[in-house]
N, C-alpha and C. Protein backbone atom coordinates (compact mmCIF):
# COMPACT_ATOMS: atom_id res chain seq x y z
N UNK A 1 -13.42 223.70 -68.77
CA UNK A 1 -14.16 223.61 -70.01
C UNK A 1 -15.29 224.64 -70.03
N UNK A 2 -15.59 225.12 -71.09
CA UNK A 2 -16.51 226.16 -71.43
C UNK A 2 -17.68 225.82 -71.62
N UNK A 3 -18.65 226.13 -72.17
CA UNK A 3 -20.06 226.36 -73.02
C UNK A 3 -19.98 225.26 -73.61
N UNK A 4 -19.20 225.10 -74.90
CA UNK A 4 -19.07 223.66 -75.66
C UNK A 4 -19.19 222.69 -75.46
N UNK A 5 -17.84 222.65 -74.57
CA UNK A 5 -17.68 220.91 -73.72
C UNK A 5 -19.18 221.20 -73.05
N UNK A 6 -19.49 221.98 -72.04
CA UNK A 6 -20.99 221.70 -71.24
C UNK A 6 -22.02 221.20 -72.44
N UNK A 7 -22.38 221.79 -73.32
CA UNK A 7 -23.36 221.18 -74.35
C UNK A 7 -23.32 219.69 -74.59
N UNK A 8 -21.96 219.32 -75.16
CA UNK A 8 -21.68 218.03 -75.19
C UNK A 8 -21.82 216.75 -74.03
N UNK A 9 -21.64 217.43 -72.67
CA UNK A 9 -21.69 216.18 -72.08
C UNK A 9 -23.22 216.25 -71.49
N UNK A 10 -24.25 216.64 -72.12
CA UNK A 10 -25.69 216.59 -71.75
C UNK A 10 -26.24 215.45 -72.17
N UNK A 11 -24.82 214.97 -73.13
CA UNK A 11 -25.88 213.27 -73.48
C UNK A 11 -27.31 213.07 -74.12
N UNK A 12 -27.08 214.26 -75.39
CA UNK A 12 -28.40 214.13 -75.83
C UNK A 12 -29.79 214.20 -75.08
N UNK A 13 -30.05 214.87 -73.63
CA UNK A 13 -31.11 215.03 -73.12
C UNK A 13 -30.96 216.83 -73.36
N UNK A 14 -32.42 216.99 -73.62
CA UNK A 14 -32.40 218.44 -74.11
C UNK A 14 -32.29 219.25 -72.11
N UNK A 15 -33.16 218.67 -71.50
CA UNK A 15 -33.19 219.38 -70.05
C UNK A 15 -31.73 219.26 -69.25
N UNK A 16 -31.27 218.22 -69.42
CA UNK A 16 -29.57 218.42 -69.07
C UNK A 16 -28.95 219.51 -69.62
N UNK A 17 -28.81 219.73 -70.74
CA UNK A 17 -28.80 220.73 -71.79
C UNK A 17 -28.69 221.76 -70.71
N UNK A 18 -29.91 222.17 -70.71
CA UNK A 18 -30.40 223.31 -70.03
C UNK A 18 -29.74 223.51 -68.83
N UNK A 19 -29.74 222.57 -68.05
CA UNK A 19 -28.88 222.80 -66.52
C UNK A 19 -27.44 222.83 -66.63
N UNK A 20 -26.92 222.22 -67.71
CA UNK A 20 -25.56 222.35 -68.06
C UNK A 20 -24.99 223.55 -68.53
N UNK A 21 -25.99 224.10 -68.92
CA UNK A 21 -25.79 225.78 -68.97
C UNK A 21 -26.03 226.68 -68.69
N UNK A 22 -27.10 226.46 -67.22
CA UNK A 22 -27.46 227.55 -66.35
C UNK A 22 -26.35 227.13 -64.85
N UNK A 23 -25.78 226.25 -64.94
CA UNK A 23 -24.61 226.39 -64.08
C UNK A 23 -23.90 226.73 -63.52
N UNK A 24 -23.55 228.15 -64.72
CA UNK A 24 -22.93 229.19 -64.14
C UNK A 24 -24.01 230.64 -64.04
N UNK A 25 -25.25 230.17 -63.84
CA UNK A 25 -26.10 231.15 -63.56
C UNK A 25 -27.07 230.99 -61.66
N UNK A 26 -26.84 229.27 -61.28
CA UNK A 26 -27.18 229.02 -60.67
C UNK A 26 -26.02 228.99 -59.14
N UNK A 27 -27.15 229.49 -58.21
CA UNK A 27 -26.17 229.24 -56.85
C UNK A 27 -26.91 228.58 -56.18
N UNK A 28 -26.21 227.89 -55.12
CA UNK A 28 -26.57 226.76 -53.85
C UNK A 28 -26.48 225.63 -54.18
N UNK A 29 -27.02 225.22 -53.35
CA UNK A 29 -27.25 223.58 -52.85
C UNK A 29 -28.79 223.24 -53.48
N UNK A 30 -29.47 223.86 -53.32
CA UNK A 30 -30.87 223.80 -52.52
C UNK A 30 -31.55 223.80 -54.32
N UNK A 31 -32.15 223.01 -55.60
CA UNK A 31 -32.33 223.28 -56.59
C UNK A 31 -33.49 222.68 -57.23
N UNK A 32 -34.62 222.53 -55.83
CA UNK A 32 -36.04 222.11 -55.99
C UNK A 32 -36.52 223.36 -56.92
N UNK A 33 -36.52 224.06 -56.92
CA UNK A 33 -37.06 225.23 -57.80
C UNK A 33 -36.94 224.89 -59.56
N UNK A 34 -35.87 223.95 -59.75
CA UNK A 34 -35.96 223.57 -61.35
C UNK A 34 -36.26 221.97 -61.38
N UNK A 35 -36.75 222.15 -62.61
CA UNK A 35 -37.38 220.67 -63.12
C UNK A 35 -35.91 219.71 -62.64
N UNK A 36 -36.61 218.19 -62.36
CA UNK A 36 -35.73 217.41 -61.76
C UNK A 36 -34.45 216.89 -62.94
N UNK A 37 -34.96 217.57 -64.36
CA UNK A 37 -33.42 217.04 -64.84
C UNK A 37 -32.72 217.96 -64.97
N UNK A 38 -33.44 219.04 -65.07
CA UNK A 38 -32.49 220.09 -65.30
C UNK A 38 -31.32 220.46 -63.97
N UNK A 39 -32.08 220.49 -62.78
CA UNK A 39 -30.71 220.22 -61.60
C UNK A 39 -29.77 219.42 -61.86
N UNK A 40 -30.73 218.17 -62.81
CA UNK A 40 -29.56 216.95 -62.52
C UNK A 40 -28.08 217.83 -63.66
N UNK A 41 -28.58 218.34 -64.51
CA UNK A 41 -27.74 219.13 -65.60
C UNK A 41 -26.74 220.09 -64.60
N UNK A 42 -27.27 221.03 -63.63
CA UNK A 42 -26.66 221.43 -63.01
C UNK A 42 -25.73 220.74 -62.06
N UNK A 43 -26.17 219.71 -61.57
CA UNK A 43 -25.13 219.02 -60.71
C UNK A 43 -23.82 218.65 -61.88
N UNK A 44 -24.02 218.30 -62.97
CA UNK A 44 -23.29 217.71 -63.82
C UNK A 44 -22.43 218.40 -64.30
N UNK A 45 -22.94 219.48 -64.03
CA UNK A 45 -22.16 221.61 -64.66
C UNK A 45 -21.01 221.01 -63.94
N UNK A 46 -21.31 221.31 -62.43
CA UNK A 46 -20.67 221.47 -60.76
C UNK A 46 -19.50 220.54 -61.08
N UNK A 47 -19.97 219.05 -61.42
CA UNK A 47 -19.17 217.84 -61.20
C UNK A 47 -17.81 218.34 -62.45
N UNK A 48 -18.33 218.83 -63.61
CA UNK A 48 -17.34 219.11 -65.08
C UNK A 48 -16.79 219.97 -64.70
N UNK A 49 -17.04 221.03 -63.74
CA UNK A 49 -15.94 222.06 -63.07
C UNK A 49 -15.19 222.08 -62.06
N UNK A 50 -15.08 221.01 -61.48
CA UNK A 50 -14.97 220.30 -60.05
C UNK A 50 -13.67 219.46 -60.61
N UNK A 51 -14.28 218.57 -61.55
CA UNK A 51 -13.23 217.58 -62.26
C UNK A 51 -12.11 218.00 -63.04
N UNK A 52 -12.48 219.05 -64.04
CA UNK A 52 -11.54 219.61 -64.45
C UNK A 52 -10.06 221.05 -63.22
N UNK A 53 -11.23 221.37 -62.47
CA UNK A 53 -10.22 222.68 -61.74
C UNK A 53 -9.36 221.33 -60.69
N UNK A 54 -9.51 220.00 -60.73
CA UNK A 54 -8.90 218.97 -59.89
C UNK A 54 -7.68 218.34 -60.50
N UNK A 55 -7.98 218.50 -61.99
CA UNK A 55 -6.99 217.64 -62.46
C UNK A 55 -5.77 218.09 -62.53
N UNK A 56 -4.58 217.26 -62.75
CA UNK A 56 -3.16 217.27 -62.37
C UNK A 56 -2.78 218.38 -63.73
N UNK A 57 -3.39 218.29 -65.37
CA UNK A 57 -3.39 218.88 -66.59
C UNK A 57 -3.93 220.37 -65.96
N UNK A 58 -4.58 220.67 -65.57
CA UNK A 58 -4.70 222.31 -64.85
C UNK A 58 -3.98 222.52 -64.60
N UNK A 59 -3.52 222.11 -63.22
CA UNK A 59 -2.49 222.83 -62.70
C UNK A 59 -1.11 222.87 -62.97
N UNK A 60 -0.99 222.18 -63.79
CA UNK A 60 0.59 221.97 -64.91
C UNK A 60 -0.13 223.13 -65.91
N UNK A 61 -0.99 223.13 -66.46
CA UNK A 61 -1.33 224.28 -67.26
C UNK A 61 -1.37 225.64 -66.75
N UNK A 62 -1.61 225.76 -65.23
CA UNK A 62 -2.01 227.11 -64.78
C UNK A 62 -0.32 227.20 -64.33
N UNK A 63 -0.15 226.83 -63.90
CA UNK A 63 1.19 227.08 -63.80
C UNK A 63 2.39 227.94 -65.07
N UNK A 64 2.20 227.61 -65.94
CA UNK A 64 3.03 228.03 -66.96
C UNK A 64 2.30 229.82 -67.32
N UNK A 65 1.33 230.20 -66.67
CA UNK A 65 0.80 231.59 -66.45
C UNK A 65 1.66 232.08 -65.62
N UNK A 66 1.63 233.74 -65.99
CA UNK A 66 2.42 234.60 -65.31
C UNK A 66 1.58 234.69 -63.86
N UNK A 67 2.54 235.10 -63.03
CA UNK A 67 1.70 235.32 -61.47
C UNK A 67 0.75 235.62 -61.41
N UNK A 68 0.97 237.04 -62.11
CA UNK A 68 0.26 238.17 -62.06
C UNK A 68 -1.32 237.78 -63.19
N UNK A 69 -1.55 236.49 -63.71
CA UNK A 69 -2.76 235.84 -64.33
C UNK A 69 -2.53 234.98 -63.81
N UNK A 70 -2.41 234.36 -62.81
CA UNK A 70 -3.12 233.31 -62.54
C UNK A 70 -3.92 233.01 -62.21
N UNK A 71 -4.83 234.21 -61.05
CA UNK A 71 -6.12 234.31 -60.79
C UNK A 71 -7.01 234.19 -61.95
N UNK A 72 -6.83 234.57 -62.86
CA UNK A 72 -7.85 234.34 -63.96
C UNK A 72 -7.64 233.48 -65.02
N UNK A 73 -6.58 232.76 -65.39
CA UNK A 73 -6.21 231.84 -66.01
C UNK A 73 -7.16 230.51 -66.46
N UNK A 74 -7.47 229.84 -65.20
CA UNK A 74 -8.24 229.30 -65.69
C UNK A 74 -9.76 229.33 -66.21
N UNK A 75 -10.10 230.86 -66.16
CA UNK A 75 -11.23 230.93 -67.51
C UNK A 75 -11.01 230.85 -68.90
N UNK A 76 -9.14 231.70 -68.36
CA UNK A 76 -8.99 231.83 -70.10
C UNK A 76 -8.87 230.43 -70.58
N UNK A 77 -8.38 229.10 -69.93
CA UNK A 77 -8.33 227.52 -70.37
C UNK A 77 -9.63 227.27 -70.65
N UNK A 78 -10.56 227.47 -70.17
CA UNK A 78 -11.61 227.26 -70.35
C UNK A 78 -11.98 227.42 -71.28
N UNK A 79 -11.88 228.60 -72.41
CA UNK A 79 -12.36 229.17 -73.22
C UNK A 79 -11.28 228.79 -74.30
N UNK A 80 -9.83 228.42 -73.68
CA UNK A 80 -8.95 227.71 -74.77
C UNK A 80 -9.16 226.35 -75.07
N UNK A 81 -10.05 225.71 -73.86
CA UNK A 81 -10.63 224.17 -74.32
C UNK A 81 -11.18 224.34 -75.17
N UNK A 82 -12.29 225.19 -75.20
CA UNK A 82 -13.65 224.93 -76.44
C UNK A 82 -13.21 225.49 -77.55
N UNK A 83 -12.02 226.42 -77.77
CA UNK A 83 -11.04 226.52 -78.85
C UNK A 83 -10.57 224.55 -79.59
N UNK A 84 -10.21 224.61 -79.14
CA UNK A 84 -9.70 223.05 -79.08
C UNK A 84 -10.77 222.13 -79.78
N UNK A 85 -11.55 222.08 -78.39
CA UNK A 85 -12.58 221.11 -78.95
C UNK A 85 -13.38 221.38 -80.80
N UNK A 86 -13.88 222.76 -80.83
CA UNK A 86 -14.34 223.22 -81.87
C UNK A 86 -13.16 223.27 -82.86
N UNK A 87 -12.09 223.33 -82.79
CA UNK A 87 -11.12 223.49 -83.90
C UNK A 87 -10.94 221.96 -84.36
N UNK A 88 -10.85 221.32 -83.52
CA UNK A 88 -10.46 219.78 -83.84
C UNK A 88 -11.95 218.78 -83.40
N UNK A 89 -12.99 219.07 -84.03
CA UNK A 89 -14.33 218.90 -83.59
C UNK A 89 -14.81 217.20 -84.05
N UNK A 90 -14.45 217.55 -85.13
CA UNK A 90 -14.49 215.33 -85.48
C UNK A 90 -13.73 214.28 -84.65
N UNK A 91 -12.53 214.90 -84.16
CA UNK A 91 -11.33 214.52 -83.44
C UNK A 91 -12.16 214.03 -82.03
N UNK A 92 -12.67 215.08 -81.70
CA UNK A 92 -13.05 214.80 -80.34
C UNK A 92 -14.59 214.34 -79.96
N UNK A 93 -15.02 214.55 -80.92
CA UNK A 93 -16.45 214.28 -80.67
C UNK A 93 -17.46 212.98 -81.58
N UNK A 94 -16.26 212.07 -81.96
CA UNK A 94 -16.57 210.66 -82.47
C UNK A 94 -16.81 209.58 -81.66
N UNK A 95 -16.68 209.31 -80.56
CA UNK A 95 -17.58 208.67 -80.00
C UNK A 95 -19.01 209.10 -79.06
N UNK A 96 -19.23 210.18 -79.65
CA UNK A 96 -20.33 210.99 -79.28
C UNK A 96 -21.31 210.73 -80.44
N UNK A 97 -21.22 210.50 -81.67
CA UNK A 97 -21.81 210.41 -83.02
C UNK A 97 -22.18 211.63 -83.35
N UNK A 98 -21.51 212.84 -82.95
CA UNK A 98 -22.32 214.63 -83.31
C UNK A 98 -22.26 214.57 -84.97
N UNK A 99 -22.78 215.38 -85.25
CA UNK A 99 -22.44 215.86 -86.28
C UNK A 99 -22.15 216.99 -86.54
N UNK A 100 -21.64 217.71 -87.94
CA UNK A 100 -20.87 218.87 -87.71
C UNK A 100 -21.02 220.18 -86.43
N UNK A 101 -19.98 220.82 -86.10
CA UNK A 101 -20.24 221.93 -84.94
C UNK A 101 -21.10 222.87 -85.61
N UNK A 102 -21.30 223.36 -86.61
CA UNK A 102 -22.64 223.59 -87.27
C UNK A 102 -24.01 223.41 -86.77
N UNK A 103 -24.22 221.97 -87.07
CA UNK A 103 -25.63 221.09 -86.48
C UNK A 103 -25.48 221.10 -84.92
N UNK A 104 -24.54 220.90 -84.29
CA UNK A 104 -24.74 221.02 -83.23
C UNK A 104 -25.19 222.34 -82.54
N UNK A 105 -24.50 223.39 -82.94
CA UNK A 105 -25.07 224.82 -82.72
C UNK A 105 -26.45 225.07 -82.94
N UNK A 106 -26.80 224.75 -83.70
CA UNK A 106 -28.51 224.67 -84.18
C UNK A 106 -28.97 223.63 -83.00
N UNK A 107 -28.39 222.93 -82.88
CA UNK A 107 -29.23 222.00 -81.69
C UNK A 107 -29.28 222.79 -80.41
N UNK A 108 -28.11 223.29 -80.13
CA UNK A 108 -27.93 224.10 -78.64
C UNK A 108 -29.09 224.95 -78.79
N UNK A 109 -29.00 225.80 -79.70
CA UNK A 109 -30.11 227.29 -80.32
C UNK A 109 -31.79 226.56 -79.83
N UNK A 110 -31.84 225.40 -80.61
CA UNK A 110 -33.31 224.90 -80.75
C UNK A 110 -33.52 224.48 -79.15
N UNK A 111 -32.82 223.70 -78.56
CA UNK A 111 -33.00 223.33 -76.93
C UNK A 111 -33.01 224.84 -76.20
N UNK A 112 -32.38 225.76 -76.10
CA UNK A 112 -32.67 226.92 -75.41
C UNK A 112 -33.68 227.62 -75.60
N UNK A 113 -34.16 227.45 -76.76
CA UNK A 113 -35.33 228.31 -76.97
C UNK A 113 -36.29 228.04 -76.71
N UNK A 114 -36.02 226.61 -76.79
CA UNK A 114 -37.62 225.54 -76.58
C UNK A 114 -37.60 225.78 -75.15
N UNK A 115 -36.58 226.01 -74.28
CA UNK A 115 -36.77 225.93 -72.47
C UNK A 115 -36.42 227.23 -71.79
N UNK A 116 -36.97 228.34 -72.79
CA UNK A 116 -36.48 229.69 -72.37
C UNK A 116 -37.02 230.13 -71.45
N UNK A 117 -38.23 229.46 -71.09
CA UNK A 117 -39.23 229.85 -70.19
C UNK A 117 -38.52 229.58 -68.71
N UNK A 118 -37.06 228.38 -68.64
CA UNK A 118 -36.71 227.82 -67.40
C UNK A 118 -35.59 228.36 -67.14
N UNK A 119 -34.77 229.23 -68.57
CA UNK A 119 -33.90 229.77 -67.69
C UNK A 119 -33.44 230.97 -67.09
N UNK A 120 -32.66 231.01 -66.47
CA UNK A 120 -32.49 231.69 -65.56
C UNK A 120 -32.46 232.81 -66.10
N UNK A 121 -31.65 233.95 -64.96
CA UNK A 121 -31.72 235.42 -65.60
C UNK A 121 -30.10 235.28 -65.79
N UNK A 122 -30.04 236.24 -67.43
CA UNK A 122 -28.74 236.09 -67.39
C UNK A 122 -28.56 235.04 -68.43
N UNK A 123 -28.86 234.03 -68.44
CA UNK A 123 -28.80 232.60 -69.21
C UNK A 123 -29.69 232.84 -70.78
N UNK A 124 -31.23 233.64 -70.47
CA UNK A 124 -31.76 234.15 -71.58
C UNK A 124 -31.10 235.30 -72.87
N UNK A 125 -30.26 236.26 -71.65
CA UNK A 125 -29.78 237.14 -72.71
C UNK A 125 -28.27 236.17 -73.34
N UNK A 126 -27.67 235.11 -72.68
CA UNK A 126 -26.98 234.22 -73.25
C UNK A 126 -26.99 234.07 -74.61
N UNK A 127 -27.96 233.35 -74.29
CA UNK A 127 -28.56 232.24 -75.53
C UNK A 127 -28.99 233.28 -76.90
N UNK A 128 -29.32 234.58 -76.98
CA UNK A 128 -29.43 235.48 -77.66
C UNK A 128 -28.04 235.66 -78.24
N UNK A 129 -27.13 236.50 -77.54
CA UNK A 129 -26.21 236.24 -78.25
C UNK A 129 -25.00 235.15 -78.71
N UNK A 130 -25.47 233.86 -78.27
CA UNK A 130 -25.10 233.12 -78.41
C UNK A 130 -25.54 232.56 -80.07
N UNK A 131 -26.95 232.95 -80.62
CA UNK A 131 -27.42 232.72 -82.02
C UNK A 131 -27.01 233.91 -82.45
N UNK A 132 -27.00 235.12 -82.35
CA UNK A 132 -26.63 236.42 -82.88
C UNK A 132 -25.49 236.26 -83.46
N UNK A 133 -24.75 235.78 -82.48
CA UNK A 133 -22.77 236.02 -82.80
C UNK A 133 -22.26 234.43 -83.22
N UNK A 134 -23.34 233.88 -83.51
CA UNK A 134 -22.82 232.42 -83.78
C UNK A 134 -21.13 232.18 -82.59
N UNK A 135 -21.53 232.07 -81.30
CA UNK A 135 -20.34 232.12 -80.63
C UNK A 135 -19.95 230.49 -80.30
N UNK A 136 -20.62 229.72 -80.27
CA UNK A 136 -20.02 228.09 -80.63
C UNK A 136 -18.89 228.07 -81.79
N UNK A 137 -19.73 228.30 -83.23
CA UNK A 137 -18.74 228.25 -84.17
C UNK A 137 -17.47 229.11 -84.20
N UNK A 138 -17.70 230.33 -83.65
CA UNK A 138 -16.65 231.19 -83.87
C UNK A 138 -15.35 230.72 -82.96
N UNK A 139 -15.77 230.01 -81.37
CA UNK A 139 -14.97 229.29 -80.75
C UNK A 139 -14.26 228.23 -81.52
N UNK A 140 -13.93 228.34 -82.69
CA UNK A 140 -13.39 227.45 -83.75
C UNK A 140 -12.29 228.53 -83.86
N UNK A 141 -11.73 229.91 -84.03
CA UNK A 141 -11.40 230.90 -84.43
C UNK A 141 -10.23 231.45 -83.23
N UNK A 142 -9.47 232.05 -83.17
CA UNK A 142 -8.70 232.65 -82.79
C UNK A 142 -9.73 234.12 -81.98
N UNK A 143 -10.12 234.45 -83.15
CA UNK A 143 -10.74 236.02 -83.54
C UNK A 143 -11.49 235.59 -82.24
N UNK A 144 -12.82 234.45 -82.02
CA UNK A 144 -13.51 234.27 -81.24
C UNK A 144 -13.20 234.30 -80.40
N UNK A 145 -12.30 233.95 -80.21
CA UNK A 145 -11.90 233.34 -78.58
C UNK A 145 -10.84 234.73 -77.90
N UNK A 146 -10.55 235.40 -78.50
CA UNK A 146 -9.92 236.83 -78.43
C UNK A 146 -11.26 238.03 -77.67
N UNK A 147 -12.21 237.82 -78.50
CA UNK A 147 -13.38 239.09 -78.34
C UNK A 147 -13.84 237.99 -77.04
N UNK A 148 -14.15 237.01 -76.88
CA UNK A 148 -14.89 236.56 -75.82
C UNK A 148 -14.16 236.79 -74.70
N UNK A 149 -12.26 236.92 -74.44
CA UNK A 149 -12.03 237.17 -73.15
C UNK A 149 -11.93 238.65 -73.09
N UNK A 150 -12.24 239.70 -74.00
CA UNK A 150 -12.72 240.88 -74.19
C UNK A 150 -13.66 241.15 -73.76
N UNK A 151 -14.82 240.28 -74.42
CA UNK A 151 -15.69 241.10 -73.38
C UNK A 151 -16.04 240.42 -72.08
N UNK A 152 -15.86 239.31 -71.71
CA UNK A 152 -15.18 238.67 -69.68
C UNK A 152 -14.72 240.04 -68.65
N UNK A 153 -13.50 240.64 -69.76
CA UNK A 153 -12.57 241.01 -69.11
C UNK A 153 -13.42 242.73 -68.80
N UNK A 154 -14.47 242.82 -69.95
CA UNK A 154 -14.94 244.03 -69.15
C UNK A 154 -16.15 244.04 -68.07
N UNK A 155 -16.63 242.87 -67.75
CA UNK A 155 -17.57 242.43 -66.77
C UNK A 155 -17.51 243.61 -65.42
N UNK A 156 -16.35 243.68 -65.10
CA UNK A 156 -15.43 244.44 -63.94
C UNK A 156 -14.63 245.03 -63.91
N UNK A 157 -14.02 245.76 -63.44
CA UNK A 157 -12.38 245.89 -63.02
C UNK A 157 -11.82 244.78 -62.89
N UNK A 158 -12.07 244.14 -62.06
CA UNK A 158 -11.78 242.91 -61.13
C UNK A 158 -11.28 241.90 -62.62
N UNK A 159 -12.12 241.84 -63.64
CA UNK A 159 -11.87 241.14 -64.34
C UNK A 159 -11.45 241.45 -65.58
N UNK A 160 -10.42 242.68 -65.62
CA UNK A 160 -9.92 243.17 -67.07
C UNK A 160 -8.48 242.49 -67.30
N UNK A 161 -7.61 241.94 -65.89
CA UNK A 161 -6.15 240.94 -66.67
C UNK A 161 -6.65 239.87 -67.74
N UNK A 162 -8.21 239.31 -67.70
CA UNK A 162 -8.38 238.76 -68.69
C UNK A 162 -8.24 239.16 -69.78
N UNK A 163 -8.29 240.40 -70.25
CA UNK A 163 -8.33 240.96 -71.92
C UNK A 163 -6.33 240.42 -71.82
N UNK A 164 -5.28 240.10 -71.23
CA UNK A 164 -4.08 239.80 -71.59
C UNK A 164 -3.80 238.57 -71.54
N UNK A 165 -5.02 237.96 -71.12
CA UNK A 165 -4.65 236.39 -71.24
C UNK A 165 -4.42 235.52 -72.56
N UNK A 166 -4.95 236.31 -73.48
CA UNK A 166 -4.64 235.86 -74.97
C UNK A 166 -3.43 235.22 -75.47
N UNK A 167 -2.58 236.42 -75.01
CA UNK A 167 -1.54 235.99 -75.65
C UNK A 167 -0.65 234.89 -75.12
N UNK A 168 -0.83 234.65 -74.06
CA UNK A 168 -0.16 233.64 -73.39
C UNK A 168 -1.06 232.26 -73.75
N UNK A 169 -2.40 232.34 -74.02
CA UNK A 169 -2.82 231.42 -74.65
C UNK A 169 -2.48 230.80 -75.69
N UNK A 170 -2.13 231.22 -76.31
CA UNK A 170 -1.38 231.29 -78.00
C UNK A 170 0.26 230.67 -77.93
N UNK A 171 0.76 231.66 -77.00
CA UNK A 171 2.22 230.89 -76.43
C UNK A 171 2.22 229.76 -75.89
N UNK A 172 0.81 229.46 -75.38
CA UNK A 172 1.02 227.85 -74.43
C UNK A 172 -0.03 226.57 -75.48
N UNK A 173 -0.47 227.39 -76.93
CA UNK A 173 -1.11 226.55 -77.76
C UNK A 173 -1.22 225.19 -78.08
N UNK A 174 0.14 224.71 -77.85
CA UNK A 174 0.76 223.16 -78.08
C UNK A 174 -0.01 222.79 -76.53
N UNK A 175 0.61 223.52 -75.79
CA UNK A 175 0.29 222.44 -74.30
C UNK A 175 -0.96 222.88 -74.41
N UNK A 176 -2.02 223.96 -74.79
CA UNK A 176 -3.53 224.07 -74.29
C UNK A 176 -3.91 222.37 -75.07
N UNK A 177 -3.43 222.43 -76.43
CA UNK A 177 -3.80 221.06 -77.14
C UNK A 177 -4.00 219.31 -76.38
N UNK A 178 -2.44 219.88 -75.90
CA UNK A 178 -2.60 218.44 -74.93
C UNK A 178 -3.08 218.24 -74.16
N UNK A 179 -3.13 219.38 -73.13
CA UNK A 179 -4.39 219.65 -72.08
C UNK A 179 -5.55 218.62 -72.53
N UNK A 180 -6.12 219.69 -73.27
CA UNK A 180 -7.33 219.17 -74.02
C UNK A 180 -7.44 217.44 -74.31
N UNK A 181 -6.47 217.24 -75.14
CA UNK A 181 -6.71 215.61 -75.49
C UNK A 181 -5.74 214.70 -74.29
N UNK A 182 -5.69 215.00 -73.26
CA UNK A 182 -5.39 214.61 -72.34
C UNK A 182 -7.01 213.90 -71.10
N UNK A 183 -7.17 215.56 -70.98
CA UNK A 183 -8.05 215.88 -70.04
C UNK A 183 -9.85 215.39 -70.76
N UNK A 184 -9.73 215.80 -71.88
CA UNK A 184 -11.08 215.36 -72.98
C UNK A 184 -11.67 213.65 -72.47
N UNK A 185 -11.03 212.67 -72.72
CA UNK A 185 -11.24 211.33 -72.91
C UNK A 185 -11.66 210.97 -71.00
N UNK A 186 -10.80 211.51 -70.22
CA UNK A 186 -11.49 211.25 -69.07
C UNK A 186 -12.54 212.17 -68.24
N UNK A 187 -12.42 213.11 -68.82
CA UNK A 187 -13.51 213.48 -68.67
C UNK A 187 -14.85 213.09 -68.69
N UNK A 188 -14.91 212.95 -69.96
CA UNK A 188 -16.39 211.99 -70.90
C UNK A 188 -16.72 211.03 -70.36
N UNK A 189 -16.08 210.00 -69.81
CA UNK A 189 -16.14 209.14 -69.34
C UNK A 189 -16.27 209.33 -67.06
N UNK A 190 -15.52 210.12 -67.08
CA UNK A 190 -16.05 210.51 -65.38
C UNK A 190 -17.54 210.95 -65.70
N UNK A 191 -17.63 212.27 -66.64
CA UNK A 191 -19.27 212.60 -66.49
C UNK A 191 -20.09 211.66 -66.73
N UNK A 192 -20.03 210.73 -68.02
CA UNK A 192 -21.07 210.06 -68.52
C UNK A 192 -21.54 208.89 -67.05
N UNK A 193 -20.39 208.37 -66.30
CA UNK A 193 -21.00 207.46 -64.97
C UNK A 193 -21.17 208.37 -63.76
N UNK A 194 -21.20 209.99 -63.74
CA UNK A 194 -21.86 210.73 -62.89
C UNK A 194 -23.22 210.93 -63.45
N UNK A 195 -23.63 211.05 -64.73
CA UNK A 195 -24.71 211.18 -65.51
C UNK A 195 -25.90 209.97 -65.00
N UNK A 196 -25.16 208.83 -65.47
CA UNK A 196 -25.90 207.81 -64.89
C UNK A 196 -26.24 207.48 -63.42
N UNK A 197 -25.45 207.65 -62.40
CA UNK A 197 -25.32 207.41 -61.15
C UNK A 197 -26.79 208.85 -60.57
N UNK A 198 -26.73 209.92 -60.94
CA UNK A 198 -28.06 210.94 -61.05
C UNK A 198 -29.32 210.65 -61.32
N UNK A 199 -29.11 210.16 -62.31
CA UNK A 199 -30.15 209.86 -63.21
C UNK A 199 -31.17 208.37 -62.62
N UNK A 200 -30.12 207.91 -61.82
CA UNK A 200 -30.58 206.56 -60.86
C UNK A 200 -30.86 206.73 -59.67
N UNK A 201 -30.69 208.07 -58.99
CA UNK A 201 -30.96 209.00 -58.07
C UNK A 201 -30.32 208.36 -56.90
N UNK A 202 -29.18 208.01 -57.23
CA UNK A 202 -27.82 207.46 -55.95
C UNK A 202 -26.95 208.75 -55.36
C-alpha cells in the first residue's frame, strides 16, 4: 500500500499522520529523536508494510509479473492499491466515516504543513508536491498512477524497469482489484489493534 492507504490508517491522529508518512523517509530501530506519536506512526508505516509484503494476495499478485519485474513489482502494487482505493473511495473507506478523497487530501495537506517543522528530509519536498500535483486525487486516474511510476523509475538506473510496470498493471487490473478488496478489510483491522496495542505502550 502506498501514501493513501498510509494516510488512512492514522486513525484520525494528525502525529500518526506524520509518522505514517515519514516511514519511508525514516531508518532504524532507534526513533527517540521524534515525538512519541509520531514513531508510534512510524512503527505502524513498518507494521502496514510488513503485513502487506506477508500476505498470501502479494505473492499470488507478484507472481503473475514477468521475471524480469519482479524485483520491482511490488511498488508498482503499491501504487496500484491506492489506484484502487482512490478509484473506489466510498467503497472502501465507509467504515472509516472519510469524507470525499477531496476533503481528505486537504486534510493530509493541512496535517503536513502544520508538522513541517518534524519532517524529515525528503518528506518536506513530498508534501510540496504532493499539494502542487494534487497526487492523492490524481491516484484516482490511470494518467496518475502512470507519471508516478515515471518518475520512481527515474530515481536511478537501478530503478527504471519501473517506468514498464504499467502495463502489466492494467493487464492484471481485475486481480490488482481483488487484491485490494481482499487484502483492504484485514488490513484495517490488523493495523487498527497494532494502533491500539502502541498506543498502550505493550
Amino acid at each position: 500500500m502506498n501514501f493513501l492507504a498510509h494516510s488512512l490508517l492514522a486513525f484520525d491522529d494528525d502525529e500518526v499522520m506524520v509518522g505514517q508518512f515519514a516511514g519511508d523517509f525514516v531508518r532504524g530501530r532507534d526513533l527517540s529523536a521524534h515525538p512519541r506519536r509520531v514513531a508510534l506512526g512510524i512503527r505502524l508505516h513498518r507494521h502496514v508494510d510488513a503485513f502487506t509484503d506477508r500476505s498470501t494476495w502479494m505473492a499470488t499478485l507478484r507472481a503473475r509479473f514477468p521475471q524480469s519485474l519482479r524485483r520491482f513489482c511490488g511498488i508498482a502494487i503499491d501504487v496500484g492499491a491506492d489506484y484502487h482505493l482512490a478509484a473506489h473511495w466510498s467503497l472502501h473507506t465507509a467504515s472509516l466515516g472519510r469524507g470525499t478523497l477531496a476533503e481528505h487530501a486537504l486534510e493530509v495537506d493541512r496535517v503536513l504543513t502544520l508538522y513541517r517543522a518534524q519532517l524529515p528530509p525528503g518528506l518536506d519536498r513530498l508534501a510540496e508536491v504532493m499539494r502542487e500535483q494534487q497526487l492523492l486525487e490524481r491516484w484516482a486516474t490511470r494518467e496518475g498512477v502512470e507519471q508516478t511510476l515515471q518518475r520512481l523509475s527515474r530515481r536511478s538506473a537501478a530503478m527504471a524497469p519501473l517506468a514498464r510496470c504499467s502495463e502489466q498493471l492494467w493487464a492484471l487490473e481485475d486481480e490488482l482489484a481483488d487484491f485490494v478488496a481482499q487484502l483492504w478489510p484485514a488490513l484495517l483491522a490488523s493495523t487498527y489493534q497494532r494502533y491500539h496495542i502502541l498506543d498502550n505502550g505493550q
